[in-house]
Protein backbone atom coordinates (compact mmCIF):
# COMPACT_ATOMS: atom_id res chain seq x y z
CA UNK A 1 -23.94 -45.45 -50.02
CA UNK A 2 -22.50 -44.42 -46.49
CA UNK A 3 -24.18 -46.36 -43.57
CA UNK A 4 -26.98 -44.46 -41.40
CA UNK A 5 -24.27 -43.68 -38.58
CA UNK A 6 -22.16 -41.88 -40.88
CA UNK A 7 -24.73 -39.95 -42.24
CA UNK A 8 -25.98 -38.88 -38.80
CA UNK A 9 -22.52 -38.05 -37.89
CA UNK A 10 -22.18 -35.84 -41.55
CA UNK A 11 -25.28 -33.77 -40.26
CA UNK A 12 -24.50 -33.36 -36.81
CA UNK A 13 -20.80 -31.95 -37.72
CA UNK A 14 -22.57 -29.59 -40.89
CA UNK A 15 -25.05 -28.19 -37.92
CA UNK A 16 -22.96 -27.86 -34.39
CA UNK A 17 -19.50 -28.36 -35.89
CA UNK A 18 -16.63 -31.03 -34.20
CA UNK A 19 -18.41 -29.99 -30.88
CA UNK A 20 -21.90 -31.55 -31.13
CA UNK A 21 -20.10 -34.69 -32.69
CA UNK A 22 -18.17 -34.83 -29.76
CA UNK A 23 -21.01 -34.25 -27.45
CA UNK A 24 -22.78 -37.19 -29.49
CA UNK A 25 -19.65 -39.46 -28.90
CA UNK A 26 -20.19 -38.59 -25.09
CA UNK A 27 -23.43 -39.00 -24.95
CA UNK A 28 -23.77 -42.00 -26.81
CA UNK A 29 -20.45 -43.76 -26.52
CA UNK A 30 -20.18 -44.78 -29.62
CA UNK A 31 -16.96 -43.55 -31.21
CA UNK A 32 -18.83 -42.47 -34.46
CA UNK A 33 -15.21 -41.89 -35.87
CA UNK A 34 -14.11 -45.46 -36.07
CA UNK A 35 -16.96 -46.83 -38.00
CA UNK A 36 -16.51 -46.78 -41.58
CA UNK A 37 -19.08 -45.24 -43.58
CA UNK A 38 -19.05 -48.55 -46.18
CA UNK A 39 -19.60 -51.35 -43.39
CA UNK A 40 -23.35 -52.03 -42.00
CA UNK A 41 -24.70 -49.91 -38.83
CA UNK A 42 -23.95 -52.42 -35.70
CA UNK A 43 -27.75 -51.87 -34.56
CA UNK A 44 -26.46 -51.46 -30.73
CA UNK A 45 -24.74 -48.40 -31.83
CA UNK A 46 -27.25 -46.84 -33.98
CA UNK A 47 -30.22 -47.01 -31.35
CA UNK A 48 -27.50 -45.57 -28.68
CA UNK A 49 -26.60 -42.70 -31.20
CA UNK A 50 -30.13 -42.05 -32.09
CA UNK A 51 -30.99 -42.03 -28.06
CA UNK A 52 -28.36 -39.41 -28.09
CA UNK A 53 -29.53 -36.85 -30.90
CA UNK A 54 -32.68 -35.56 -28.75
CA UNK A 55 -30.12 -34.18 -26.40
CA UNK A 56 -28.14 -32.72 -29.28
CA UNK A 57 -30.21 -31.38 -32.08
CA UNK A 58 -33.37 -29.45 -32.15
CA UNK A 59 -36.59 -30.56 -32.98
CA UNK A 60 -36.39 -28.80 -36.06
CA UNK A 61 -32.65 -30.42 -36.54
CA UNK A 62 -34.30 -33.80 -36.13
CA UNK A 63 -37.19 -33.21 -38.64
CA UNK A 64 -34.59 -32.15 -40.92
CA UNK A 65 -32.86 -35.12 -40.31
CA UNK A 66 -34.96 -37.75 -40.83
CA UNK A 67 -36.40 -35.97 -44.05
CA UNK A 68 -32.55 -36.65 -45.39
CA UNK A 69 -32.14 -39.83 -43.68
CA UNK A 70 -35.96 -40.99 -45.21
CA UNK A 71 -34.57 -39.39 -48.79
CA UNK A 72 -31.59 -41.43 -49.18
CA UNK A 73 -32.87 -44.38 -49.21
């Protein structure tokens, strides 16, 4: 199973497109891209990328989110 960040990343990109993963790179500074989706979250990155999501996606976005995120596991 992919790693939290690349699912995160999968979502964002389905809902706002290259843009709001780019904005989530920016905003975050993690370069989402370089992680591979089969190696473990590195937890500094994953609270800075989950800091970053308010700014991106909605509050219905994030509900959605975490229902998927909560599902896969």
């Amino acid at each position: 199973m992919a790693n939290r960040i690349s699912r995160i990343t999968a979502y964002v990109e389905k809902r706002k497109l290259g843009f709001g993963v780019a904005r989530l790179i920016m905003m975050s500074g993690v370069n989402v891209r370089a992680i591979p989706p089969d190696e473990p979250d590195p937890p500094d990155a994953l609270r800075r990328l989950e800091q970053a999501l308010v700014r991106v996606l909605s509050p219905e976005e994030l509900r959605e989110l975490q229902t998927l995120l909560e599902s896969d596991r």
